[in-house]
C-alpha atoms as a PDB file:
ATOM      1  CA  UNK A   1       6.762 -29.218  57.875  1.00  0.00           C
ATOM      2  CA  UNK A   2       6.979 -32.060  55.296  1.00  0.00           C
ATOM      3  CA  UNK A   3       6.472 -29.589  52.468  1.00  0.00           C
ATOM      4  CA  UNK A   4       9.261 -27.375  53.747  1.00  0.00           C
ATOM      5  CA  UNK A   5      11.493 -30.277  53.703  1.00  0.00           C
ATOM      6  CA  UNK A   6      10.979 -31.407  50.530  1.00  0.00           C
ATOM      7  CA  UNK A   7      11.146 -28.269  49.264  1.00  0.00           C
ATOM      8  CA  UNK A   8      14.380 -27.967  50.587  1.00  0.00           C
ATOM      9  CA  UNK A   9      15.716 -31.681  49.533  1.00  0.00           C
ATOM     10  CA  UNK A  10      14.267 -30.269  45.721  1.00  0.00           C
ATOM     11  CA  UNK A  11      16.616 -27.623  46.089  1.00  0.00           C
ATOM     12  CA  UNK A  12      19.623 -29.930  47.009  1.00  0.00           C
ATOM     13  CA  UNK A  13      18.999 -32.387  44.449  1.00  0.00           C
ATOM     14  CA  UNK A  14      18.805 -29.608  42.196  1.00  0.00           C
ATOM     15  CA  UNK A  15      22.071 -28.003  43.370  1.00  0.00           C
ATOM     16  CA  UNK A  16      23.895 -31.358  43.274  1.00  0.00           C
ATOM     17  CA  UNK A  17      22.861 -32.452  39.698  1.00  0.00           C
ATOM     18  CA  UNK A  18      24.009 -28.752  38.649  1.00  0.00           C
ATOM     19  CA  UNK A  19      27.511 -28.924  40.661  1.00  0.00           C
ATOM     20  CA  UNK A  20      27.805 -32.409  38.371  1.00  0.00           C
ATOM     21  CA  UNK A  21      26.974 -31.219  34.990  1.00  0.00           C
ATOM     22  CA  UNK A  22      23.579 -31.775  34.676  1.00  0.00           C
ATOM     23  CA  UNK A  23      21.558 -29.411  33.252  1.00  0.00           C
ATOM     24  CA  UNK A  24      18.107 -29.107  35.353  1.00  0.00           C
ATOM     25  CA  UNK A  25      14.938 -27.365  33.747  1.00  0.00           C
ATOM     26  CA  UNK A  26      14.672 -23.676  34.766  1.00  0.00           C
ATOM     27  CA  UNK A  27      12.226 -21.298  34.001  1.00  0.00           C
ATOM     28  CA  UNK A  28      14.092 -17.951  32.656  1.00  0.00           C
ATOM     29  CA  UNK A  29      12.545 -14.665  32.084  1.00  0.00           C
ATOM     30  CA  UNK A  30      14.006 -12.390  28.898  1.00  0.00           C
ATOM     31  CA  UNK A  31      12.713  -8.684  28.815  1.00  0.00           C
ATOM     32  CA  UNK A  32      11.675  -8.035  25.058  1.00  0.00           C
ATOM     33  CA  UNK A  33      13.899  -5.633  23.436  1.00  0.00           C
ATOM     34  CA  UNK A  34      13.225  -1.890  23.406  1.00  0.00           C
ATOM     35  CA  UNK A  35      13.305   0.855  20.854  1.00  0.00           C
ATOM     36  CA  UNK A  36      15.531   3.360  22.754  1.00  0.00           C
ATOM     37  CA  UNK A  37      15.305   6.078  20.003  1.00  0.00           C
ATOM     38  CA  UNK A  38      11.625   5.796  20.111  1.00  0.00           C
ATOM     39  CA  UNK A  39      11.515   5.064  23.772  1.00  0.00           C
ATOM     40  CA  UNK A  40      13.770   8.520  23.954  1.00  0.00           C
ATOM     41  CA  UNK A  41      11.704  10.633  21.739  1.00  0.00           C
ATOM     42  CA  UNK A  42       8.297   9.516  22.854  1.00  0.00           C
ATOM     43  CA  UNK A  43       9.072  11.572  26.089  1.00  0.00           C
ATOM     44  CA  UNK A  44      10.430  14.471  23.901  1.00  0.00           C
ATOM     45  CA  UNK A  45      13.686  14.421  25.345  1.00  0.00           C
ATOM     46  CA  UNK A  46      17.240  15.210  23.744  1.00  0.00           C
ATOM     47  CA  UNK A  47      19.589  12.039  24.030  1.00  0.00           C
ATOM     48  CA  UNK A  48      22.113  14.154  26.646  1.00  0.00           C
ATOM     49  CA  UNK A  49      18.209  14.994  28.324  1.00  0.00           C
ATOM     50  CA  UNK A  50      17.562  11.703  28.566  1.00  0.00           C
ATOM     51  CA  UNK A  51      21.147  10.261  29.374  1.00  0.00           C
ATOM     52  CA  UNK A  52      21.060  12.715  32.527  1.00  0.00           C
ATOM     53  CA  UNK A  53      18.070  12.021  33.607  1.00  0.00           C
ATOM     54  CA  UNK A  54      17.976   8.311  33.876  1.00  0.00           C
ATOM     55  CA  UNK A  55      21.870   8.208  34.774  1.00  0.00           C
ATOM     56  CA  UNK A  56      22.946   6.527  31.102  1.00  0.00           C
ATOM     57  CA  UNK A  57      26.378   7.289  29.689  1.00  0.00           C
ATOM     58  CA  UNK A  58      25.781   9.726  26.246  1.00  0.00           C
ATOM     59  CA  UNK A  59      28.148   7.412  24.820  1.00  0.00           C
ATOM     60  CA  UNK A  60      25.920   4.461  25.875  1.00  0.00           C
ATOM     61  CA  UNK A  61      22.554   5.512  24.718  1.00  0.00           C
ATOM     62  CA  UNK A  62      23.963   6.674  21.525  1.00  0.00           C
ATOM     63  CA  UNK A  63      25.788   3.132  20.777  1.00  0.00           C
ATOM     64  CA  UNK A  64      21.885   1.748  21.575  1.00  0.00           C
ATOM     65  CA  UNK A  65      19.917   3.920  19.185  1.00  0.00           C
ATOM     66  CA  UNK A  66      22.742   3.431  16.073  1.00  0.00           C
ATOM     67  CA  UNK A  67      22.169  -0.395  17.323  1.00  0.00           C
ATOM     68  CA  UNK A  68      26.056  -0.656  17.847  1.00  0.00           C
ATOM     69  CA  UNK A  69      24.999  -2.257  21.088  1.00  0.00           C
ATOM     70  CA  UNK A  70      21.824  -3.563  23.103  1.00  0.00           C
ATOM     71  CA  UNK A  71      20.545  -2.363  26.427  1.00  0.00           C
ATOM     72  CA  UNK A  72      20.945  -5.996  28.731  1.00  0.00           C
ATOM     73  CA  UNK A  73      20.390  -6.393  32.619  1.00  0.00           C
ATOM     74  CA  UNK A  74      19.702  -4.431  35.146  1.00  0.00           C
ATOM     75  CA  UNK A  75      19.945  -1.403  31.978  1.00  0.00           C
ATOM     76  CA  UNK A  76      17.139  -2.758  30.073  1.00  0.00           C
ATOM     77  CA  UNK A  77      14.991  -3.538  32.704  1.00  0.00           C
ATOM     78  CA  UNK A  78      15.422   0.277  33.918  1.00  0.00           C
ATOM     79  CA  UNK A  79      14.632   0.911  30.466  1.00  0.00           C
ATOM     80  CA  UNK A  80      11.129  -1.066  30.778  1.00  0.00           C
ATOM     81  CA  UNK A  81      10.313   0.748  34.155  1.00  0.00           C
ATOM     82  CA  UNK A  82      11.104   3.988  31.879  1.00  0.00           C
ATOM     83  CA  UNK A  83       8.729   3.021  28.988  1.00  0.00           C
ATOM     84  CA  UNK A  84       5.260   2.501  31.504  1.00  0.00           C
ATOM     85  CA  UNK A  85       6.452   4.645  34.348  1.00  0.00           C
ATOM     86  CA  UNK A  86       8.657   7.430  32.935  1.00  0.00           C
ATOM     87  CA  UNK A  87       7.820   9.806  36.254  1.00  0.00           C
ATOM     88  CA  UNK A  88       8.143   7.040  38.811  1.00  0.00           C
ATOM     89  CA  UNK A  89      11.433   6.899  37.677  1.00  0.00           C
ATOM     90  CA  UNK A  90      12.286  10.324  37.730  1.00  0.00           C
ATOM     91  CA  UNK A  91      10.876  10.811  41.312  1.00  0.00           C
ATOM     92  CA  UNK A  92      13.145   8.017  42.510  1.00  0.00           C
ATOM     93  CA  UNK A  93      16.490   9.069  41.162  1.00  0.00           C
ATOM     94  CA  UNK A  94      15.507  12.833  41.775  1.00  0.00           C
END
């Protein structure tokens, strides 16, 4: 019980410095960039192929490859998924 509480007084502490100002240490986690192109073409698909596929606007996935733009979020973590588990992902949004 006295590890839930403190646990829970951490968290207030935490949320009360923040709602101040303070900044509070926090560990963050940044997916690594990815070669879209290369992603794309490593599983021999067209760029409207793989737009359709893994529900990305044409206009999107072309702005990535001519590096116009960068893949963030939820869009480059799908992206990730993609790159190790290219079928996984096509069985779930088939």
């Amino acid at each position: 019980m006295a590890t839930a509480f403190e646990s829970i007084a951490q968290g207030l502490r935490e949320a009360i410095a923040v709602s101040e100002g303070e900044a509070i240490p926090a560990n963050v986690y940044r997916p690594e960039e990815i070669d879209v192109g290369q992603l794309r073409r490593s599983l021999g698909l067209t760029q409207a192929d793989f737009a359709v596929k893994f529900c990305i606007s044409l206009g999107t996935l072309r702005h990535w490859e001519r590096g116009d733009r960068k893949p963030h979020g939820p869009a480059l973590a799908l992206l990730h998924v993609v790159a190790k588990e290219p079928q996984a992902v096509l069985r779930a949004l088939s």
